[in-house]
PDB file of N, CA and C in Angstrom:
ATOM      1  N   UNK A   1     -16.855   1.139  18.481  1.00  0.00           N
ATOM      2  CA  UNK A   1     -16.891   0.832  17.070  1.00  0.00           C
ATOM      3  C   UNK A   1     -15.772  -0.145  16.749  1.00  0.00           C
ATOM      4  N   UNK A   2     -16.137  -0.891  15.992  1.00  0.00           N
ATOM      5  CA  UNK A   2     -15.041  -2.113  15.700  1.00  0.00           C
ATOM      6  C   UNK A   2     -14.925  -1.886  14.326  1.00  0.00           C
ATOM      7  N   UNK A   3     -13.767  -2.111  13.485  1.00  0.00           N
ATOM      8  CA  UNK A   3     -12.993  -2.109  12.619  1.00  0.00           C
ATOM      9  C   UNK A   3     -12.831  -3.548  12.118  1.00  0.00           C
ATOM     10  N   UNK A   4     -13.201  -3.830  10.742  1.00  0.00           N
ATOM     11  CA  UNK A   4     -12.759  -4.849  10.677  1.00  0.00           C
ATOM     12  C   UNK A   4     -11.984  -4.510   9.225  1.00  0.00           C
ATOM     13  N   UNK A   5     -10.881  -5.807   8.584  1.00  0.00           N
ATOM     14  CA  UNK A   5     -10.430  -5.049   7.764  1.00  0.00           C
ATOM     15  C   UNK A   5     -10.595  -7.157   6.516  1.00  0.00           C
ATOM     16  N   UNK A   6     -11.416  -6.491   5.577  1.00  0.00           N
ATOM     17  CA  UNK A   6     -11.432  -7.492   4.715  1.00  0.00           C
ATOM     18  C   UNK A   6     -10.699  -6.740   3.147  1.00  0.00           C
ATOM     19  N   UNK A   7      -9.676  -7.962   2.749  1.00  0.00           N
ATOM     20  CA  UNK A   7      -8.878  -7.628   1.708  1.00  0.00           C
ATOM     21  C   UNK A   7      -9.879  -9.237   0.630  1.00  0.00           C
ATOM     22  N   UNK A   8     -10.972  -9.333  -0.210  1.00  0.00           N
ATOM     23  CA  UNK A   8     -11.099 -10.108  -0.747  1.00  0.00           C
ATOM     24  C   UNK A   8     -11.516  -9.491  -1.867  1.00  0.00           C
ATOM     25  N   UNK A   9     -11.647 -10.306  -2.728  1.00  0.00           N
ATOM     26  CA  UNK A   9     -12.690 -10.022  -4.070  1.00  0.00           C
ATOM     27  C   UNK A   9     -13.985  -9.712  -4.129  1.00  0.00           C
ATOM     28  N   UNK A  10     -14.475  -8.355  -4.547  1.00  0.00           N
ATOM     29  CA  UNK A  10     -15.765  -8.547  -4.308  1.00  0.00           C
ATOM     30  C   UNK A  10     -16.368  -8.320  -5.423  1.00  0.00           C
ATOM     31  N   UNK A  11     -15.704  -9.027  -6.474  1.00  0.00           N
ATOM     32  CA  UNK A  11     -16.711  -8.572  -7.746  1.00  0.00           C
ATOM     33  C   UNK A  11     -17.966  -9.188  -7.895  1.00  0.00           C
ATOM     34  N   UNK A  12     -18.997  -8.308  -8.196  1.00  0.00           N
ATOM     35  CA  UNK A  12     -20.183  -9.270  -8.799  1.00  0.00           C
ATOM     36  C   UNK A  12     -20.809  -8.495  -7.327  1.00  0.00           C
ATOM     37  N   UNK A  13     -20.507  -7.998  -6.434  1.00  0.00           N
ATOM     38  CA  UNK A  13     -20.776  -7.857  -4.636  1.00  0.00           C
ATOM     39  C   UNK A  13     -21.664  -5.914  -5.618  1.00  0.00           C
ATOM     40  N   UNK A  14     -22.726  -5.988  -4.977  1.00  0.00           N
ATOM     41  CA  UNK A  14     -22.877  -4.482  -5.248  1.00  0.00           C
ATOM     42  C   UNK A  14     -24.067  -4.116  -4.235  1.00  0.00           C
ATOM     43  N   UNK A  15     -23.176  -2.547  -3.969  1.00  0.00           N
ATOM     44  CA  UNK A  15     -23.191  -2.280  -2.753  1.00  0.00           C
ATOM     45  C   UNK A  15     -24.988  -1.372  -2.890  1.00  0.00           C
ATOM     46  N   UNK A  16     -25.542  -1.389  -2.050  1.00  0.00           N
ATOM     47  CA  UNK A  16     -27.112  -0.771  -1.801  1.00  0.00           C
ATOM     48  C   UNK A  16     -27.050   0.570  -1.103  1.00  0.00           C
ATOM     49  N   UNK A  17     -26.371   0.855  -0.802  1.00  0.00           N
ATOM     50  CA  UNK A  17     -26.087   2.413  -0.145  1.00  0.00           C
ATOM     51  C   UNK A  17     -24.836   2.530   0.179  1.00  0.00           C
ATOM     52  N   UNK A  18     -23.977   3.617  -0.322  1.00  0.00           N
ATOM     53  CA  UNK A  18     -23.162   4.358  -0.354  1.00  0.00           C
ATOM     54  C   UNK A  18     -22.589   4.323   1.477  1.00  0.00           C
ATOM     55  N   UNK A  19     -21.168   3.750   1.300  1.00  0.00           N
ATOM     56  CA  UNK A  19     -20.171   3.676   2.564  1.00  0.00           C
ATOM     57  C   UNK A  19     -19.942   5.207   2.716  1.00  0.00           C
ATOM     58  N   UNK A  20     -19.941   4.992   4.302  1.00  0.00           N
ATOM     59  CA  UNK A  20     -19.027   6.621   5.133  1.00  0.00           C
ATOM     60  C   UNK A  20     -17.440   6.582   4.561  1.00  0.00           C
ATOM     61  N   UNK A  21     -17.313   7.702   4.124  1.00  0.00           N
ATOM     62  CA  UNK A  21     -16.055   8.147   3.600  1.00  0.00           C
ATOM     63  C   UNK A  21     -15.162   9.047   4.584  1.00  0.00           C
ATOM     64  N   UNK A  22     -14.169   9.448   4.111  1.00  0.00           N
ATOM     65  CA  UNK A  22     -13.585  10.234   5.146  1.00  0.00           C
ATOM     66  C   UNK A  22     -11.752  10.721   4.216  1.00  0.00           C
ATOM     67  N   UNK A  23     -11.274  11.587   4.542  1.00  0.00           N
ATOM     68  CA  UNK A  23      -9.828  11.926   3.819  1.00  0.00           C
ATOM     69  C   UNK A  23      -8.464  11.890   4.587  1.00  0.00           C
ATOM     70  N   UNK A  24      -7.986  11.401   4.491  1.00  0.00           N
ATOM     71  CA  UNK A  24      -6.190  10.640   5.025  1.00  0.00           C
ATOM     72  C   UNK A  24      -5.411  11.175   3.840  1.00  0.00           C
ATOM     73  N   UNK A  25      -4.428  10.469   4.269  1.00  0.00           N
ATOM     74  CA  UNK A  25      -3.003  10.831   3.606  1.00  0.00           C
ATOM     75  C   UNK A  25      -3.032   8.938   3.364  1.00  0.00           C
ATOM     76  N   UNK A  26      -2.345   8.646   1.889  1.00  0.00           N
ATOM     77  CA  UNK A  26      -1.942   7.156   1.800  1.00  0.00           C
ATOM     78  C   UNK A  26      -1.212   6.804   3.192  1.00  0.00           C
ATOM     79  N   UNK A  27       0.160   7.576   3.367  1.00  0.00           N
ATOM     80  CA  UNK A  27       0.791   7.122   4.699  1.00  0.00           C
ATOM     81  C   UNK A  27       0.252   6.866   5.951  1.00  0.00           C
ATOM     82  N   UNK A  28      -0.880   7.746   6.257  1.00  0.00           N
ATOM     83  CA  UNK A  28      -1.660   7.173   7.391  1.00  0.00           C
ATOM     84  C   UNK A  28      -2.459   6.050   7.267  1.00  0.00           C
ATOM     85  N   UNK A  29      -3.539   5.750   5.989  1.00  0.00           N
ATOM     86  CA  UNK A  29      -3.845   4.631   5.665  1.00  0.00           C
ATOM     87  C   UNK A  29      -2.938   3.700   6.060  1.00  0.00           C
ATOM     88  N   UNK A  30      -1.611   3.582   5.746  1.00  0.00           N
ATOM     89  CA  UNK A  30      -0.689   2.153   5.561  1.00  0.00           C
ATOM     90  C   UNK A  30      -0.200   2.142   7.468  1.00  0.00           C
ATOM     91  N   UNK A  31       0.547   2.981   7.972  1.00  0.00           N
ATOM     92  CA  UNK A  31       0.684   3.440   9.131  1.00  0.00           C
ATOM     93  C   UNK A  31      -1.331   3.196  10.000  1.00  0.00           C
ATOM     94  N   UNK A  32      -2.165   2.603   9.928  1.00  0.00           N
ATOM     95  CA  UNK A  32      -2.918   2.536  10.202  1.00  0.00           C
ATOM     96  C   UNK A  32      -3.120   0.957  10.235  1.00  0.00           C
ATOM     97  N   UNK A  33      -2.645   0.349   9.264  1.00  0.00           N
ATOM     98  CA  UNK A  33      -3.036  -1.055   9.000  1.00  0.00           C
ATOM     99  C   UNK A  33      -1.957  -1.691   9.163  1.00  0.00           C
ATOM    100  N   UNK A  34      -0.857  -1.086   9.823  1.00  0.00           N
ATOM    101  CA  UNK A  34       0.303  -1.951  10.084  1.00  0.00           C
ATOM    102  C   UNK A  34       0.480  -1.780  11.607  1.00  0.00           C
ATOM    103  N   UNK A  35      -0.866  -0.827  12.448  1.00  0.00           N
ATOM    104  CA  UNK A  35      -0.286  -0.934  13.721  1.00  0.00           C
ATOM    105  C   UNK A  35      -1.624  -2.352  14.219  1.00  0.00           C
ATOM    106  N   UNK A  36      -2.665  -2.836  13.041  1.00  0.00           N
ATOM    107  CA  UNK A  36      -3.094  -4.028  13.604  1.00  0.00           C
ATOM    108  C   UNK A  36      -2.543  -5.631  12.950  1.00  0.00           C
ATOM    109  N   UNK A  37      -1.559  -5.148  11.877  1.00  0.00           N
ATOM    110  CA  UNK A  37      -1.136  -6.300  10.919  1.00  0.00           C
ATOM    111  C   UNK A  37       0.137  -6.538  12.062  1.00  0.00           C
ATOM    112  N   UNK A  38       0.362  -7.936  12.084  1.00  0.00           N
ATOM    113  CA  UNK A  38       1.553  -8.392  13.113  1.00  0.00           C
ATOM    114  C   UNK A  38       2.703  -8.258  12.049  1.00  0.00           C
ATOM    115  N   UNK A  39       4.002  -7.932  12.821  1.00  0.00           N
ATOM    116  CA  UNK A  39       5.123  -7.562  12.396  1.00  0.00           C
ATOM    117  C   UNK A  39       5.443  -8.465  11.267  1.00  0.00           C
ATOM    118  N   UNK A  40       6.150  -7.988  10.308  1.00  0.00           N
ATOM    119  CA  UNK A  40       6.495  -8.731   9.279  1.00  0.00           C
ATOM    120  C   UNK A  40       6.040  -9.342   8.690  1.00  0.00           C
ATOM    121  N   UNK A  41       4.419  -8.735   8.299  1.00  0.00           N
ATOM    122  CA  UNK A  41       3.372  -9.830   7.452  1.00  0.00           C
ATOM    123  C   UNK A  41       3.147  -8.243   6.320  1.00  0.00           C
ATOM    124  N   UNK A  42       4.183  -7.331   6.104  1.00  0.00           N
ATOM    125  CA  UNK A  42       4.341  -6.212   4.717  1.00  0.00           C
ATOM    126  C   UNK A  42       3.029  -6.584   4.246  1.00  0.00           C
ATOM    127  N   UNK A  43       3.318  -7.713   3.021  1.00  0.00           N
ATOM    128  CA  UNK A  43       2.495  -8.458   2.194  1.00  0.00           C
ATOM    129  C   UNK A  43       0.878  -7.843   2.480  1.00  0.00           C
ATOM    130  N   UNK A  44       0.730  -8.384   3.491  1.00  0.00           N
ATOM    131  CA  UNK A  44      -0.877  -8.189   4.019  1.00  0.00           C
ATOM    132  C   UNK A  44      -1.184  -6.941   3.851  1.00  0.00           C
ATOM    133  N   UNK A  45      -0.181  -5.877   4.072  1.00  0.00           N
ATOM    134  CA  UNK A  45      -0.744  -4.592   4.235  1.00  0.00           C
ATOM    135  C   UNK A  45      -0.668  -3.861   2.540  1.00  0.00           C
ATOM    136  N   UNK A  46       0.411  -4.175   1.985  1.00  0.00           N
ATOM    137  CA  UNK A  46       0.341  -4.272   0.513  1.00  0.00           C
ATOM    138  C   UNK A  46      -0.776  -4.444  -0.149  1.00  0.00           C
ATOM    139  N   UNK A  47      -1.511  -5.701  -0.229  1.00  0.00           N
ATOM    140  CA  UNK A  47      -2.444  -6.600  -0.687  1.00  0.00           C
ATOM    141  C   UNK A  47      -3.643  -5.501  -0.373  1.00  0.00           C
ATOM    142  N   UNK A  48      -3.440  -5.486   0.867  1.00  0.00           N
ATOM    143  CA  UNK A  48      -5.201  -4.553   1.542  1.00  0.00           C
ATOM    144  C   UNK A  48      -4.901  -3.013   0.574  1.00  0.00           C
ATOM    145  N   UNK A  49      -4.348  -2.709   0.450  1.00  0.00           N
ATOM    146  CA  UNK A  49      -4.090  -1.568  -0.686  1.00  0.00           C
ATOM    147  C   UNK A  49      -4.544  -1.219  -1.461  1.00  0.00           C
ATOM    148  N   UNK A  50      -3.910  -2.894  -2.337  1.00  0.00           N
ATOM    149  CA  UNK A  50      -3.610  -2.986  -3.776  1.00  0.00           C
ATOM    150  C   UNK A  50      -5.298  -3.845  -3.924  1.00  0.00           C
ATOM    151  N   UNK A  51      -5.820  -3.981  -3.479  1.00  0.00           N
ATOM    152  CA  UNK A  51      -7.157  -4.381  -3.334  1.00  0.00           C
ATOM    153  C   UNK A  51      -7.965  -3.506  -3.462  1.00  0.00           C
ATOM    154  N   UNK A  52      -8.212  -2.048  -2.394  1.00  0.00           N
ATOM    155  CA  UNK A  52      -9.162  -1.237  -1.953  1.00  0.00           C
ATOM    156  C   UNK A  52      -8.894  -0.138  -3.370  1.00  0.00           C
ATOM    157  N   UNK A  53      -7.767   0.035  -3.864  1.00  0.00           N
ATOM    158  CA  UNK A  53      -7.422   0.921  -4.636  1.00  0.00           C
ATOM    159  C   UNK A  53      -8.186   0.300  -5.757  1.00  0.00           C
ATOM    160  N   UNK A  54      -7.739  -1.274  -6.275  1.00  0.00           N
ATOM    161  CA  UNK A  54      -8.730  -1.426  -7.245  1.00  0.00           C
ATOM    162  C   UNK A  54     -10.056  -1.962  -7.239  1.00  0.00           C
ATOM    163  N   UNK A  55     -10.660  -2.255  -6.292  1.00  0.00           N
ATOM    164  CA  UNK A  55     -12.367  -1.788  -6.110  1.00  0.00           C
ATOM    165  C   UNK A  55     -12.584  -0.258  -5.552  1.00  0.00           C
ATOM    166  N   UNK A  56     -11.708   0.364  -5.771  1.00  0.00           N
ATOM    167  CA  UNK A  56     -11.993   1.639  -5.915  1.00  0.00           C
ATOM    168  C   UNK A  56     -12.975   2.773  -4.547  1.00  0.00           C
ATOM    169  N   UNK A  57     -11.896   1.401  -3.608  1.00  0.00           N
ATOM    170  CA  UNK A  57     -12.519   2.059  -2.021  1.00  0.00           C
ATOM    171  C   UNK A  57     -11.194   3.263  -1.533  1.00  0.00           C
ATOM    172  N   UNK A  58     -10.754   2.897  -2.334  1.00  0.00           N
ATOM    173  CA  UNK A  58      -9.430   4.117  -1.995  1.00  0.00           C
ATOM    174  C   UNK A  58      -9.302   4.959  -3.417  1.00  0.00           C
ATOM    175  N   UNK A  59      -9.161   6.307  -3.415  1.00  0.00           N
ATOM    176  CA  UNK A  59      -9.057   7.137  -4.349  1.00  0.00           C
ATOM    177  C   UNK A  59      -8.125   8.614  -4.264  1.00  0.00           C
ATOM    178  N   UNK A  60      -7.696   8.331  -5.172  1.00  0.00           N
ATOM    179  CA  UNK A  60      -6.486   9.999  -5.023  1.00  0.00           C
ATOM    180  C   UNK A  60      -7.328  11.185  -5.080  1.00  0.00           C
ATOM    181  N   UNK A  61      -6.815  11.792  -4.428  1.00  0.00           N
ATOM    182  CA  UNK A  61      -7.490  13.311  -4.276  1.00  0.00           C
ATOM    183  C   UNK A  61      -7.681  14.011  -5.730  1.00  0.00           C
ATOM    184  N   UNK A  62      -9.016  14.466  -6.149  1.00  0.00           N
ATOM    185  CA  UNK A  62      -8.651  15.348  -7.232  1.00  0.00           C
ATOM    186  C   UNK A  62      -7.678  16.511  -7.590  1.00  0.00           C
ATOM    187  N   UNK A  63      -7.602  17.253  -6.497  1.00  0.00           N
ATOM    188  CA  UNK A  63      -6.065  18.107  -6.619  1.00  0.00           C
ATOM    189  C   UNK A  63      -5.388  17.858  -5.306  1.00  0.00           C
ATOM    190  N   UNK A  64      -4.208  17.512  -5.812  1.00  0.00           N
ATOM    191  CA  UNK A  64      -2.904  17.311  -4.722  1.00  0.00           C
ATOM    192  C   UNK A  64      -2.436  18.782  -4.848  1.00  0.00           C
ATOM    193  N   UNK A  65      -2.118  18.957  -3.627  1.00  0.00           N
ATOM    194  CA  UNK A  65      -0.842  20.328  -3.162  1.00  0.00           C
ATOM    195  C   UNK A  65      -0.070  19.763  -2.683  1.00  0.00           C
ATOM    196  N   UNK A  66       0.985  21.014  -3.619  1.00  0.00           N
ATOM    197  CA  UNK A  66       2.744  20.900  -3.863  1.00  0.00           C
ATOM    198  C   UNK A  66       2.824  20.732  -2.247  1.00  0.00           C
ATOM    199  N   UNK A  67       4.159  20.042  -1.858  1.00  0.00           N
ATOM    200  CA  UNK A  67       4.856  20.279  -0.670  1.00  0.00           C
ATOM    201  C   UNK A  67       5.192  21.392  -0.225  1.00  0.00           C
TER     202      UNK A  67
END
C-alpha cells in the first residue's frame, strides 16, 4: 500500500464515497508525517495539518479523557 500525502485545496472537489477512517493521537499524526517530510521542512508538516483539519479530514474526538 502506498501512501501518498497531498496538502492542496480542494474546494469545489466532492467526494462520491466516504474515505477509510481510522483513530490516532494528533502526535502520532505529526510524528507520522515528519518521518517522510525531510528534515527541517516544519512548515510542510504544519501546512498538511492546518489543511486536513480545515477540510475536515482530521477531527477531534468527541470525548477526550483526562490524563
Amino acid at each position: 500500500m502506498t501512501t501518498a500525502l497531498q496538502c492542496e485545496d480542494r474546494q469545489g472537489v466532492e467526494m462520491m464515497r466516504p474515505e477509510p477512517s481510522m483513530t490516532t493521537t494528533l502526535y502520532d499524526l505529526i510524528w507520522a508525517l515528519q518521518t517522510v517530510v525531510p528534515p527541517g521542512e516544519d512548515d510542510a508538516v504544519v501546512s498538511c495539518v492546518a489543511s486536513w483539519m480545515h477540510d475536515g479530514r482530521i477531527r477531534a474526538a468527541r470525548e477526550v479523557s483526562p490524563l
